[in-house]
PDB file of N, CA and C in Angstrom:
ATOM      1  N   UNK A   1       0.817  -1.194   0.000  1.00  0.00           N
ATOM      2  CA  UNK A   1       0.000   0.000   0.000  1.00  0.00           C
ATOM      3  C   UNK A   1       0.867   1.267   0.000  1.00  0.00           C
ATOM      4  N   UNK A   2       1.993   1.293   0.889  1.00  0.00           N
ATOM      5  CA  UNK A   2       3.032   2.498   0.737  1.00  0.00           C
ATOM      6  C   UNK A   2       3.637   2.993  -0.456  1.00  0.00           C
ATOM      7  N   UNK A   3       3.595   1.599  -1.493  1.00  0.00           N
ATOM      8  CA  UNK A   3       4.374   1.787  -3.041  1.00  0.00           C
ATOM      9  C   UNK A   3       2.904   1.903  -3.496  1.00  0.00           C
ATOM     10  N   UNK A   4       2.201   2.363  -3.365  1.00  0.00           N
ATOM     11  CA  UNK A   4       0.904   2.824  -4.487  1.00  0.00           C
ATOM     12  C   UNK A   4       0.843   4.174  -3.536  1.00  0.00           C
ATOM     13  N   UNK A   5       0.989   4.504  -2.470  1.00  0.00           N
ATOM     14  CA  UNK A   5       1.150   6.326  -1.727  1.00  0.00           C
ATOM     15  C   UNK A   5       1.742   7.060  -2.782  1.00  0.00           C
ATOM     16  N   UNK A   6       3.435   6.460  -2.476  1.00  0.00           N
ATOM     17  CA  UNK A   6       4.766   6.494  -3.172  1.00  0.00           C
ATOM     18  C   UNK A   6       4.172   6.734  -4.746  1.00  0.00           C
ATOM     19  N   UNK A   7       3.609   6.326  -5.476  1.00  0.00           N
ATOM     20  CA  UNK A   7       3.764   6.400  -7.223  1.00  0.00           C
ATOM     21  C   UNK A   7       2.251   7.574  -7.446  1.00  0.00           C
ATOM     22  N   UNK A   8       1.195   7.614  -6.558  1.00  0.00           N
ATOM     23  CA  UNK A   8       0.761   8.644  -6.779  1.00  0.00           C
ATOM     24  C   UNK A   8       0.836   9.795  -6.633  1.00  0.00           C
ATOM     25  N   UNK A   9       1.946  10.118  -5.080  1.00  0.00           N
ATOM     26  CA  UNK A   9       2.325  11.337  -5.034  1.00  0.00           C
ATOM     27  C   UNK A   9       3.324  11.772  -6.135  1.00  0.00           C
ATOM     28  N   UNK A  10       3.832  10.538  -6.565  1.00  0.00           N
ATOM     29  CA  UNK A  10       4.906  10.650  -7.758  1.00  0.00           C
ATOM     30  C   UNK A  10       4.250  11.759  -8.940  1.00  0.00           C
ATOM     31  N   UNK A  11       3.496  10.930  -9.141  1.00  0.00           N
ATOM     32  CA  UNK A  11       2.630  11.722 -10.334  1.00  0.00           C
ATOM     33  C   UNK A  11       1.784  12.582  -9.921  1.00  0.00           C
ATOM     34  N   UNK A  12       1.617  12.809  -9.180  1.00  0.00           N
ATOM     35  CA  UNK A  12       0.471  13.880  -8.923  1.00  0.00           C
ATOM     36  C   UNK A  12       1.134  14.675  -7.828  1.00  0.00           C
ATOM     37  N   UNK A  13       2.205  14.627  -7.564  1.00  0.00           N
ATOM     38  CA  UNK A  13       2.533  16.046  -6.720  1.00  0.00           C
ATOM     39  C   UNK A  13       2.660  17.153  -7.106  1.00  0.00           C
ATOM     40  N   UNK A  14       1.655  18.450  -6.453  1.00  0.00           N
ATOM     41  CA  UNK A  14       2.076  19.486  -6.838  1.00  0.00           C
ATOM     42  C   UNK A  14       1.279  20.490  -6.425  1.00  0.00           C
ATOM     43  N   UNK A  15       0.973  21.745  -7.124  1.00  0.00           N
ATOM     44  CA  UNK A  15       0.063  22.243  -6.702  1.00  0.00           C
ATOM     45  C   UNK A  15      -1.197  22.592  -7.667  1.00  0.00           C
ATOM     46  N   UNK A  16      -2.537  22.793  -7.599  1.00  0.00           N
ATOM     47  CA  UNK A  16      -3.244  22.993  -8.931  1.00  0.00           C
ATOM     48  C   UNK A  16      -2.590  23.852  -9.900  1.00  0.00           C
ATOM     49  N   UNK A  17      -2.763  23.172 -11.342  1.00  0.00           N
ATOM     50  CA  UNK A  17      -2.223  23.930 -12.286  1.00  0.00           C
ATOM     51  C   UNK A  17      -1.815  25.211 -12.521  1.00  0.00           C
ATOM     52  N   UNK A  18      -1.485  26.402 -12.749  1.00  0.00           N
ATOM     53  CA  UNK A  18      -1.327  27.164 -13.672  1.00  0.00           C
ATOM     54  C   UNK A  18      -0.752  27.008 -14.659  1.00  0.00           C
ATOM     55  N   UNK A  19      -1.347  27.914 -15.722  1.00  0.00           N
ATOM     56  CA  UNK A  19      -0.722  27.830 -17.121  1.00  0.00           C
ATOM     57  C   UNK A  19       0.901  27.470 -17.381  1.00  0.00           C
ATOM     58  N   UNK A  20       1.223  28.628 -17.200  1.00  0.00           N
ATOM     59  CA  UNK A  20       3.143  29.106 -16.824  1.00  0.00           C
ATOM     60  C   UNK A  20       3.526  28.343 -18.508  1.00  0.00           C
ATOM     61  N   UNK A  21       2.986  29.051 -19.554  1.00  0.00           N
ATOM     62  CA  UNK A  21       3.355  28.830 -20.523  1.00  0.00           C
ATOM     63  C   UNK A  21       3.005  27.173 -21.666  1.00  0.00           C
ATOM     64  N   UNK A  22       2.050  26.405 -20.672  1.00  0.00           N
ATOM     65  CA  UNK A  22       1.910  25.179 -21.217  1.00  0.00           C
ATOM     66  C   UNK A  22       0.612  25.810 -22.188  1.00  0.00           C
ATOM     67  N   UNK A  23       0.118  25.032 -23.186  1.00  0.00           N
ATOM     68  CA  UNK A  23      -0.955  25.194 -24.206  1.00  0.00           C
ATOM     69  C   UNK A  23      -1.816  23.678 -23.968  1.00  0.00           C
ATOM     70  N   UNK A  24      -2.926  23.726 -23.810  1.00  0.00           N
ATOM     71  CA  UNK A  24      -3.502  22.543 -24.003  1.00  0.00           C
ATOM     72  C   UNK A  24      -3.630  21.489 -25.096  1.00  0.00           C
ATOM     73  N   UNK A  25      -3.467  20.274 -24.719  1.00  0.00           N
ATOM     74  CA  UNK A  25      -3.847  19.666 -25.842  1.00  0.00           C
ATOM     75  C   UNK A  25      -5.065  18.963 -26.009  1.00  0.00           C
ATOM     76  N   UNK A  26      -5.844  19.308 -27.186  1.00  0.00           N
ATOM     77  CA  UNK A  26      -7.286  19.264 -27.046  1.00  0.00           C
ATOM     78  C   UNK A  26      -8.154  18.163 -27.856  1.00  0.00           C
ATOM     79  N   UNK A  27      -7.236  17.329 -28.452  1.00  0.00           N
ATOM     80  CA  UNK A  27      -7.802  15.987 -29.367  1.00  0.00           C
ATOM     81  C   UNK A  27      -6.693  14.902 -29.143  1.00  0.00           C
ATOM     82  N   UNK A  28      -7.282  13.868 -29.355  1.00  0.00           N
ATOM     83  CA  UNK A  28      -6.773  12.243 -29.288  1.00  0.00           C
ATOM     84  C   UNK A  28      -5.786  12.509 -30.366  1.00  0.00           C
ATOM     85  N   UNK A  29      -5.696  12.597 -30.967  1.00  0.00           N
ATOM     86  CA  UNK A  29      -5.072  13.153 -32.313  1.00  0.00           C
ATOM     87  C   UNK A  29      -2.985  13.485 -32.210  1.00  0.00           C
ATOM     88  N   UNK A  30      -4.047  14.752 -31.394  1.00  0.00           N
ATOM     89  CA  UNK A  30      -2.686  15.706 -30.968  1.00  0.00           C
ATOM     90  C   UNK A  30      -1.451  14.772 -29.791  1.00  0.00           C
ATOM     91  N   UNK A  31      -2.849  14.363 -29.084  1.00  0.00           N
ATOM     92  CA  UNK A  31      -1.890  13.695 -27.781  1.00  0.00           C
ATOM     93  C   UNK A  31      -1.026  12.185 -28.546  1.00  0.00           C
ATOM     94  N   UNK A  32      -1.628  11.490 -29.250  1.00  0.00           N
ATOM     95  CA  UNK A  32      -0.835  10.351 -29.801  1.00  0.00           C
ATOM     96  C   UNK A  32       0.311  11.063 -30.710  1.00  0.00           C
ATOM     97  N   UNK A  33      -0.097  11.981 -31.684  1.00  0.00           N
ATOM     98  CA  UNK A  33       1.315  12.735 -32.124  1.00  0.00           C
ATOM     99  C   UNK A  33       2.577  12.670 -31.337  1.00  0.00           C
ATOM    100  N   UNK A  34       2.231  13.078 -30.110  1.00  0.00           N
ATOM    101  CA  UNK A  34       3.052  13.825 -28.987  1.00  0.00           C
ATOM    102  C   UNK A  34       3.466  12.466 -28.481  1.00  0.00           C
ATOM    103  N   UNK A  35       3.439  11.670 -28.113  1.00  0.00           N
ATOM    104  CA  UNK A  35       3.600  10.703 -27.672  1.00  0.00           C
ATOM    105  C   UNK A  35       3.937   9.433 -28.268  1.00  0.00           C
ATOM    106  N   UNK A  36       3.778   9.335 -29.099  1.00  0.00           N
ATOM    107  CA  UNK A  36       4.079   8.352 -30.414  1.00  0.00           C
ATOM    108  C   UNK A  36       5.147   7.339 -29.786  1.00  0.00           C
ATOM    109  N   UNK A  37       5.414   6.386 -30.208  1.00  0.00           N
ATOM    110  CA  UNK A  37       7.614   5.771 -30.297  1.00  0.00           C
ATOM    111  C   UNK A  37       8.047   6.791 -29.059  1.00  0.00           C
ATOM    112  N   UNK A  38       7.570   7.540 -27.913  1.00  0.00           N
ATOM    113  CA  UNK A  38       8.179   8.085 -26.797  1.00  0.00           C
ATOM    114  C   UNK A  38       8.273   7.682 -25.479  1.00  0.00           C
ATOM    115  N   UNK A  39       8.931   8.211 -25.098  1.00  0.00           N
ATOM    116  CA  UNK A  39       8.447   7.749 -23.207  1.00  0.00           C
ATOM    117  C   UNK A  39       8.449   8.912 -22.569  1.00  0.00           C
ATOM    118  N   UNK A  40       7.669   8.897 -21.847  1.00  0.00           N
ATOM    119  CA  UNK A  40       7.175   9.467 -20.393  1.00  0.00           C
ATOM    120  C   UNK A  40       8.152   9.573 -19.366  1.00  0.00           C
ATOM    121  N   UNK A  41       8.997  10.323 -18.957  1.00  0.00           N
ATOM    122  CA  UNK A  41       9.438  10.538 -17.533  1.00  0.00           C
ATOM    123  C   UNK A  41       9.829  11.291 -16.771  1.00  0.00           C
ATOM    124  N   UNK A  42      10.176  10.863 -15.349  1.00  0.00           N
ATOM    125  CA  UNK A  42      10.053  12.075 -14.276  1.00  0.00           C
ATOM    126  C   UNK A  42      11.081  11.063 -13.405  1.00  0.00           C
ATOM    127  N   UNK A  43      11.411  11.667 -12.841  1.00  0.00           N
ATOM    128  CA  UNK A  43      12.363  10.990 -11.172  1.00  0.00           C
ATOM    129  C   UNK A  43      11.637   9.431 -10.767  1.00  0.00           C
ATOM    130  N   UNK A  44      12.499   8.664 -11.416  1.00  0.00           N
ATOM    131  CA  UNK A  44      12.195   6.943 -10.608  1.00  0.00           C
ATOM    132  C   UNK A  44      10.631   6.739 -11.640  1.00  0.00           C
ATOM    133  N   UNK A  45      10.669   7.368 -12.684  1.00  0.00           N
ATOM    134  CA  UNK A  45       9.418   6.758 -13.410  1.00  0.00           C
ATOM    135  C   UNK A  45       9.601   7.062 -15.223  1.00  0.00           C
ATOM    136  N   UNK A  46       9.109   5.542 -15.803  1.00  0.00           N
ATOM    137  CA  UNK A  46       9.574   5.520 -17.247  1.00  0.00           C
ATOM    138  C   UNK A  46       8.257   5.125 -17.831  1.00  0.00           C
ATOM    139  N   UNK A  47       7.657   5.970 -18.445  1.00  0.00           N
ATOM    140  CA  UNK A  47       6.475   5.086 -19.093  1.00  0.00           C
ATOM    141  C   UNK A  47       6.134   5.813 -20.543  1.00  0.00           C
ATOM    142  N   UNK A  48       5.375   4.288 -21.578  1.00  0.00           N
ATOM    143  CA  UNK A  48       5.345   4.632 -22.684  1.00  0.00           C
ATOM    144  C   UNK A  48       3.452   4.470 -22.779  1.00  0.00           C
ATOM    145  N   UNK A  49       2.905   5.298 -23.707  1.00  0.00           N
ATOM    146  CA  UNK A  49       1.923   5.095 -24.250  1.00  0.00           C
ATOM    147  C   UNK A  49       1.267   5.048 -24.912  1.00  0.00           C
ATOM    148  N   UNK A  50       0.826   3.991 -25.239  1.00  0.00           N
ATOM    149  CA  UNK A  50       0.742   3.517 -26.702  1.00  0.00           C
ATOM    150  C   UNK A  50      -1.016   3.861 -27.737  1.00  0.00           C
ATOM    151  N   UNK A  51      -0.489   4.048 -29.332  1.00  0.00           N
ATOM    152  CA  UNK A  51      -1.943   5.049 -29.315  1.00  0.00           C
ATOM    153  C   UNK A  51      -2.887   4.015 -29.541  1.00  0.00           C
ATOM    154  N   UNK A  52      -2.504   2.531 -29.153  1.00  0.00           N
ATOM    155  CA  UNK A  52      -3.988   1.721 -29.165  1.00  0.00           C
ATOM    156  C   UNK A  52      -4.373   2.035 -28.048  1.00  0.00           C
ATOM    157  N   UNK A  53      -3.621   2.673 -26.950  1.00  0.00           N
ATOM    158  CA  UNK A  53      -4.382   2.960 -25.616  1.00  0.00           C
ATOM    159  C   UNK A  53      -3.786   1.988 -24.395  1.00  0.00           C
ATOM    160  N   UNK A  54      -2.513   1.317 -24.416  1.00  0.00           N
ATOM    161  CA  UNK A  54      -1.528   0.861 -23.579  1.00  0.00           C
ATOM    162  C   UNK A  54      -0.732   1.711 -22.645  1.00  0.00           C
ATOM    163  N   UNK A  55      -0.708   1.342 -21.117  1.00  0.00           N
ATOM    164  CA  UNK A  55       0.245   2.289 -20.727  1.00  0.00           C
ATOM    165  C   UNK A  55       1.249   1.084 -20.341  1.00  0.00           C
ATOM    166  N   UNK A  56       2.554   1.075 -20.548  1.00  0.00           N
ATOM    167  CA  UNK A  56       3.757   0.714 -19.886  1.00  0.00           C
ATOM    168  C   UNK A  56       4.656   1.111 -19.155  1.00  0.00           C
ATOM    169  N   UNK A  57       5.505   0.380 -18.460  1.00  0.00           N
ATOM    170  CA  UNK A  57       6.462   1.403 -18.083  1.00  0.00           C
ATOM    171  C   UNK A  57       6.361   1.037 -16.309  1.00  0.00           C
ATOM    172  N   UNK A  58       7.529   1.292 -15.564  1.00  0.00           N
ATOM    173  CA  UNK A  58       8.060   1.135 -14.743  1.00  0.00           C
ATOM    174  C   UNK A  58       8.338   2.289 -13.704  1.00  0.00           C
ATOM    175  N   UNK A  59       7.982   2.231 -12.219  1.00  0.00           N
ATOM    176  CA  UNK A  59       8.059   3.269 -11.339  1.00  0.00           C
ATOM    177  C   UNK A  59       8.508   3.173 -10.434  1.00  0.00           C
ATOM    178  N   UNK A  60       9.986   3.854  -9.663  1.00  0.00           N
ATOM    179  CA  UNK A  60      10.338   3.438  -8.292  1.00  0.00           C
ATOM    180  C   UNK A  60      10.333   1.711  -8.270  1.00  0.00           C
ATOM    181  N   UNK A  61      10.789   0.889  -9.250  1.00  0.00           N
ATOM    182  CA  UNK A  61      11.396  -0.479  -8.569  1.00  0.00           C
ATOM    183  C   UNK A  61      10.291  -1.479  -9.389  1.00  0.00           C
ATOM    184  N   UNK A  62       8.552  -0.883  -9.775  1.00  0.00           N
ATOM    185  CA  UNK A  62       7.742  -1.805  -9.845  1.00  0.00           C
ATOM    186  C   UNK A  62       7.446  -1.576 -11.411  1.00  0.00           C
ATOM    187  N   UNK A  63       6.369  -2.632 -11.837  1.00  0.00           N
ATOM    188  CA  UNK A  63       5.452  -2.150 -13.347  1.00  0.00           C
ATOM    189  C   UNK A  63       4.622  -1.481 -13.114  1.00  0.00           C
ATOM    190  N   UNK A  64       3.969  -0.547 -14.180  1.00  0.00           N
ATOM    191  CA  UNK A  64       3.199   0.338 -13.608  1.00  0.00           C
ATOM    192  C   UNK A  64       2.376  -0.439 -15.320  1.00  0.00           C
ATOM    193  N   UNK A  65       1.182  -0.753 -15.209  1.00  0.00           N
ATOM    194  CA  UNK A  65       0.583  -1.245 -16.521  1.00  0.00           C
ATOM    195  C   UNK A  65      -0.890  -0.089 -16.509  1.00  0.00           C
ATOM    196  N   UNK A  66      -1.865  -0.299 -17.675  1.00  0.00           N
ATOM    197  CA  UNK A  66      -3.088   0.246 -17.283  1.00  0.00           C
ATOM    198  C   UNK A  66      -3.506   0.711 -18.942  1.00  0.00           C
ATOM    199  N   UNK A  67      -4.203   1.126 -19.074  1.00  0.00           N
ATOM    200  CA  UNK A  67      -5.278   1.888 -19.888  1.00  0.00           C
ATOM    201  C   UNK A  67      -5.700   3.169 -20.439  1.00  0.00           C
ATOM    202  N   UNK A  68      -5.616   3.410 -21.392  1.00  0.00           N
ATOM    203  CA  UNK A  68      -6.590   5.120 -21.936  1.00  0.00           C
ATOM    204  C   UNK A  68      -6.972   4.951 -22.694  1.00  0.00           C
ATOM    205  N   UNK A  69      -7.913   6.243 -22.627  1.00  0.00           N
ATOM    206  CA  UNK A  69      -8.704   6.904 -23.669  1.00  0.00           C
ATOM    207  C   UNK A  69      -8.995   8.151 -23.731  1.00  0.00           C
ATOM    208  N   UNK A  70      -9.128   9.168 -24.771  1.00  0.00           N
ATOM    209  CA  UNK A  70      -9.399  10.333 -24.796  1.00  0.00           C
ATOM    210  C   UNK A  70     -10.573  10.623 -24.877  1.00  0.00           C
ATOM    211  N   UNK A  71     -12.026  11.056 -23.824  1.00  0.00           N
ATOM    212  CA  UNK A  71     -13.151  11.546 -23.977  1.00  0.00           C
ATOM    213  C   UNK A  71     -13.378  12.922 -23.375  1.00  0.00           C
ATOM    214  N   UNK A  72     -13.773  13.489 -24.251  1.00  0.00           N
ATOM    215  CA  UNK A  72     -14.191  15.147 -23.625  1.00  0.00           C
ATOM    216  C   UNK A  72     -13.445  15.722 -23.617  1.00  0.00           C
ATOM    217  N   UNK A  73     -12.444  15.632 -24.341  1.00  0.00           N
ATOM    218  CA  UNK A  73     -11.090  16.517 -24.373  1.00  0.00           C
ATOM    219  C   UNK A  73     -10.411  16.338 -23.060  1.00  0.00           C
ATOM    220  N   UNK A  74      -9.904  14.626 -22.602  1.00  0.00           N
ATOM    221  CA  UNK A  74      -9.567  14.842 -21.415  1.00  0.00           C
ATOM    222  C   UNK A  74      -8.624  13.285 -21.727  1.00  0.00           C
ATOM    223  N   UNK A  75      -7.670  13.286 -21.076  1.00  0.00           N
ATOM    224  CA  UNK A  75      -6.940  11.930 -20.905  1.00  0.00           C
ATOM    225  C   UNK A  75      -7.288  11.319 -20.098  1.00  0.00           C
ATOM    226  N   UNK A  76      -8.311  10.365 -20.068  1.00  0.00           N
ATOM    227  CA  UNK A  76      -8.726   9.271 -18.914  1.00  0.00           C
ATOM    228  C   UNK A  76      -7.678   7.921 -19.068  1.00  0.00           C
ATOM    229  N   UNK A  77      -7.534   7.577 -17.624  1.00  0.00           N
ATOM    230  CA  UNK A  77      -6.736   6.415 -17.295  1.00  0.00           C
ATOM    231  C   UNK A  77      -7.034   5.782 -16.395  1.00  0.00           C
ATOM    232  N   UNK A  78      -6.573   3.979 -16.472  1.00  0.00           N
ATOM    233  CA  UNK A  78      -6.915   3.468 -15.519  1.00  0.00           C
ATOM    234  C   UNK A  78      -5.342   2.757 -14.855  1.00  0.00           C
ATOM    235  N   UNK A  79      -5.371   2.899 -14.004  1.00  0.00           N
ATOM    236  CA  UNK A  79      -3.704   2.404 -13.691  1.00  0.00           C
ATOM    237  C   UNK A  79      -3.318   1.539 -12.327  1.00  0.00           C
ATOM    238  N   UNK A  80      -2.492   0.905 -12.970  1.00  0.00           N
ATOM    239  CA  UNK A  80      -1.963   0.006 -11.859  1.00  0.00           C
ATOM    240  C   UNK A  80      -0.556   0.172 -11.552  1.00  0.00           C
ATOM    241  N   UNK A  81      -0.437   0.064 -10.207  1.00  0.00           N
ATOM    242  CA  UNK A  81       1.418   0.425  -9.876  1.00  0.00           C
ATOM    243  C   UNK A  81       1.802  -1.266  -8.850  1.00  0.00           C
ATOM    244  N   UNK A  82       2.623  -2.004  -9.920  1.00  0.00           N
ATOM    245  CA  UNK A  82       2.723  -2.967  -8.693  1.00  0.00           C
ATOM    246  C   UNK A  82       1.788  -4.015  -8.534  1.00  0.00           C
ATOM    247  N   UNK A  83       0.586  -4.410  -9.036  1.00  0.00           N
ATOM    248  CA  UNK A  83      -0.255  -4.753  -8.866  1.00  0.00           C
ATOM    249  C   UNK A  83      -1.474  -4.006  -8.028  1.00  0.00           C
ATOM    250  N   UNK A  84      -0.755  -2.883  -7.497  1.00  0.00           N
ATOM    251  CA  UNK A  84      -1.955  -2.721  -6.802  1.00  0.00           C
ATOM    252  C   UNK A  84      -2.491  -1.172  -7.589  1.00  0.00           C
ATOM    253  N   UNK A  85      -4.387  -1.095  -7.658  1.00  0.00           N
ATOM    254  CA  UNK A  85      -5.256  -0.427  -8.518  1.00  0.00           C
ATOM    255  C   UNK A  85      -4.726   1.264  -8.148  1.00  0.00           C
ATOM    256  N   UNK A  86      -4.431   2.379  -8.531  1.00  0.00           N
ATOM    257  CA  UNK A  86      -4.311   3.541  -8.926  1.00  0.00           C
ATOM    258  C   UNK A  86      -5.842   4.013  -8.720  1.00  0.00           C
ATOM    259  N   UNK A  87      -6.609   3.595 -10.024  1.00  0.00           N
ATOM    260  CA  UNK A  87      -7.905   4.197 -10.003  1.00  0.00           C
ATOM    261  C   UNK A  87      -7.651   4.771 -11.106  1.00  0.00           C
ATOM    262  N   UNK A  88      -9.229   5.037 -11.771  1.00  0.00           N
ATOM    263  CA  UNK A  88      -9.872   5.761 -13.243  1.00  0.00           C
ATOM    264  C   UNK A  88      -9.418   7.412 -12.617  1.00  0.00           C
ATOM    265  N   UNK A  89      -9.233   8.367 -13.660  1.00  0.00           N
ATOM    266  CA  UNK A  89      -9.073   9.561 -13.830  1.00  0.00           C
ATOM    267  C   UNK A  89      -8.662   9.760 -14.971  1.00  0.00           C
ATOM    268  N   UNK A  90      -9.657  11.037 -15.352  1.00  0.00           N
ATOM    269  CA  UNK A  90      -9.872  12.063 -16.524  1.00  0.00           C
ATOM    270  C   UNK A  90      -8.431  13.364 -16.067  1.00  0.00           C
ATOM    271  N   UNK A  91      -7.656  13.348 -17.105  1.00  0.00           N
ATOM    272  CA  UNK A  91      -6.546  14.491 -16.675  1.00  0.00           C
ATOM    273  C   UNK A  91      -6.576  15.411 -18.211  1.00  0.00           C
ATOM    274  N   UNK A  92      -6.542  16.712 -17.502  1.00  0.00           N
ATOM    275  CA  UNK A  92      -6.226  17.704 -18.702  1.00  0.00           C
ATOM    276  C   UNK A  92      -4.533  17.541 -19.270  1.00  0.00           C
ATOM    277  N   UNK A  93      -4.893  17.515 -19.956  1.00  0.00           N
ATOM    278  CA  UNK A  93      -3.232  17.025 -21.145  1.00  0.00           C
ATOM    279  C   UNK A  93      -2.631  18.703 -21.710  1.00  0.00           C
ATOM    280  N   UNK A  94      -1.220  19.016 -20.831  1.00  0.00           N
ATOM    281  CA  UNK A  94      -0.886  20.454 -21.675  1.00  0.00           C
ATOM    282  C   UNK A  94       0.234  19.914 -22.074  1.00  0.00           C
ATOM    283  N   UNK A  95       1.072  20.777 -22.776  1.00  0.00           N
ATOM    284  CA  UNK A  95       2.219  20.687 -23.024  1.00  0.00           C
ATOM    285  C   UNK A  95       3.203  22.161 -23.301  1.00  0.00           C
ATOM    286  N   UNK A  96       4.309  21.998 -23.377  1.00  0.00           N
ATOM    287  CA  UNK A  96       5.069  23.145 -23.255  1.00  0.00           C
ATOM    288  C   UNK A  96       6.655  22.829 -23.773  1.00  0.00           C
ATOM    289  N   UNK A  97       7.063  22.800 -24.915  1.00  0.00           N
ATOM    290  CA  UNK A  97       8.256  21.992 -24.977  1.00  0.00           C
ATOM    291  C   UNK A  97       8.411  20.565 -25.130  1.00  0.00           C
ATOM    292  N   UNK A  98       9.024  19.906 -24.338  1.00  0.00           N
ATOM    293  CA  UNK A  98       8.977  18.473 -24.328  1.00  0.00           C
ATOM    294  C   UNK A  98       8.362  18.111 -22.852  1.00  0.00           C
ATOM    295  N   UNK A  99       8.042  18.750 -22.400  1.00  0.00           N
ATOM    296  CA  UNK A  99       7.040  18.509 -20.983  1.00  0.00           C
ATOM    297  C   UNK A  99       5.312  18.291 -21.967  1.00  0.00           C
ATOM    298  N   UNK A 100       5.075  17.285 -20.874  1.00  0.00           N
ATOM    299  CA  UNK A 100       3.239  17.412 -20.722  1.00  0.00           C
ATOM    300  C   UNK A 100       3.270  17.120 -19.429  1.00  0.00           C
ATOM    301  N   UNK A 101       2.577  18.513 -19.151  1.00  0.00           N
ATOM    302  CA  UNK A 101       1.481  18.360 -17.635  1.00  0.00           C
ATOM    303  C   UNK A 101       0.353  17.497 -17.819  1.00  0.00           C
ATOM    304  N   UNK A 102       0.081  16.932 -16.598  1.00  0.00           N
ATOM    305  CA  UNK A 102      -1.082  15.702 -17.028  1.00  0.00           C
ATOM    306  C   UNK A 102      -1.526  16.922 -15.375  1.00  0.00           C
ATOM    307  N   UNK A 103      -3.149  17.285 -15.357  1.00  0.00           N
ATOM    308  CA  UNK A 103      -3.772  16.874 -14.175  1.00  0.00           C
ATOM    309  C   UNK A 103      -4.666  16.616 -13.926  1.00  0.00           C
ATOM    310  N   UNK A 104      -4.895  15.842 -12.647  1.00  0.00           N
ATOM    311  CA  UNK A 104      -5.751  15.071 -12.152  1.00  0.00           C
ATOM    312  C   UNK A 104      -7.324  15.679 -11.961  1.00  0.00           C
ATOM    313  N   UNK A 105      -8.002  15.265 -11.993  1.00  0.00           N
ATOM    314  CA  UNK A 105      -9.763  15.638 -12.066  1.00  0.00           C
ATOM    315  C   UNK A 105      -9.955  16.632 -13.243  1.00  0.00           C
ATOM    316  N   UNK A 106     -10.198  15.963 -13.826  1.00  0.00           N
ATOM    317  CA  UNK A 106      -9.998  17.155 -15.572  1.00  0.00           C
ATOM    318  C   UNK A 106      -9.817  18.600 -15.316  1.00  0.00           C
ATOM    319  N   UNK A 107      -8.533  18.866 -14.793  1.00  0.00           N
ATOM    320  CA  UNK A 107      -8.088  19.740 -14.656  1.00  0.00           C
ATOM    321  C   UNK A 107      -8.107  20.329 -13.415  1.00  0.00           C
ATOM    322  N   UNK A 108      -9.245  19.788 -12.559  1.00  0.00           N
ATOM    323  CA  UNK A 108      -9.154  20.823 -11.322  1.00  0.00           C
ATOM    324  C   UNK A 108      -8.219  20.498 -10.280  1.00  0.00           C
ATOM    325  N   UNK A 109      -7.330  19.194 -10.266  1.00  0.00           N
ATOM    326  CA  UNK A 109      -6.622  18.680  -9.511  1.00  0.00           C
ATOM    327  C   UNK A 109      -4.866  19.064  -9.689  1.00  0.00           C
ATOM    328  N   UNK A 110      -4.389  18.376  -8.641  1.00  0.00           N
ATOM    329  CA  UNK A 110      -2.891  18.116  -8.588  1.00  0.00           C
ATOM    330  C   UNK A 110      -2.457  17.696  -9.909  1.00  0.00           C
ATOM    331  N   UNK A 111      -0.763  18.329 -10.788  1.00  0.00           N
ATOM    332  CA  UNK A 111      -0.417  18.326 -11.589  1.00  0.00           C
ATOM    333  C   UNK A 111       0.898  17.037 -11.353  1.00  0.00           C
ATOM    334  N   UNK A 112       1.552  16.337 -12.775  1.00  0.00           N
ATOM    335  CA  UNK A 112       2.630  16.013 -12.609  1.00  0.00           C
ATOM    336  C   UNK A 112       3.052  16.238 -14.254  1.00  0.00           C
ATOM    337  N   UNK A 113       4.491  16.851 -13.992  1.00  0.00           N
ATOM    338  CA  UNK A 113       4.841  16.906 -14.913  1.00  0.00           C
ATOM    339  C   UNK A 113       6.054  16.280 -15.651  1.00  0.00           C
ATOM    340  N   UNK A 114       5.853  15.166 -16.604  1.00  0.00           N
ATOM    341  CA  UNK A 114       6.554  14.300 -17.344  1.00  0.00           C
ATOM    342  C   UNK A 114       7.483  14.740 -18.837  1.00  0.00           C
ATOM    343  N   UNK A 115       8.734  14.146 -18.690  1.00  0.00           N
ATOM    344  CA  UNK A 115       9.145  14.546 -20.196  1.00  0.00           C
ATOM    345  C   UNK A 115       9.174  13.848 -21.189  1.00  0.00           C
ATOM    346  N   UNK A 116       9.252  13.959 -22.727  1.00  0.00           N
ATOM    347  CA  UNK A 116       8.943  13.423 -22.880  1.00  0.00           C
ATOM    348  C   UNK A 116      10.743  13.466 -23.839  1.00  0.00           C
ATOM    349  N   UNK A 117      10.929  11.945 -23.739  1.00  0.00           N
ATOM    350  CA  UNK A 117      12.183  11.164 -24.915  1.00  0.00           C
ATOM    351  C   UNK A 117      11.747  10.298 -25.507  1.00  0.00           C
TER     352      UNK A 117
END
């Protein structure tokens, strides 16, 4: 239970969004562009996602596996760290460079921000 604390504060630490120069990304489209043949990462976390809607990738020691889809102009996911469940969430998708901010509760939540190689 401490390594599923551990991988959500991972990703979701922060404080609610501001802009600070990111642009949204607003179609399924745009976000698989962006993401294509890439990976995802941040401190102790590597993940790829794939545009059939695969997440892969590894966090702090464990697998981190799970699910998306883009509805409502929003990145929904379902995720697992470790075996143990994460939970469904809709995240607003920005980007800014080679960063995408992902945050949590379509937008009104805690941010994490990933790079992308």
């Amino acid at each position: 239970m401490l390594r599923s604390v551990m991988i959500v504060a991972a990703l979701g630490m922060g404080t609610p969004a501001l802009s600070e120069g990111f642009d949204a990304v607003e179609s399924r489209e745009a976000f698989v562009d962006l993401v294509d043949g890439r990976t995802l990462s941040r401190f102790g976390i590597r993940l790829t996602v794939s545009p059939e809607g695969d997440i892969q990738g590894r966090a702090f020691g464990s697998d981190v596996t799970g699910a998306w889809d883009w509805n409502g102009g929003y990145f929904c996911r379902d995720l697992f760290h470790g075996g143990d469940e994460l939970g469904f969430n809709c995240q607003l998708v920005q980007v800014r460079g080679d960063t995408l901010r992902f945050t949590s509760d379509r937008g009104a939540g805690i941010y994490a921000d990933l790079r992308l190689r």
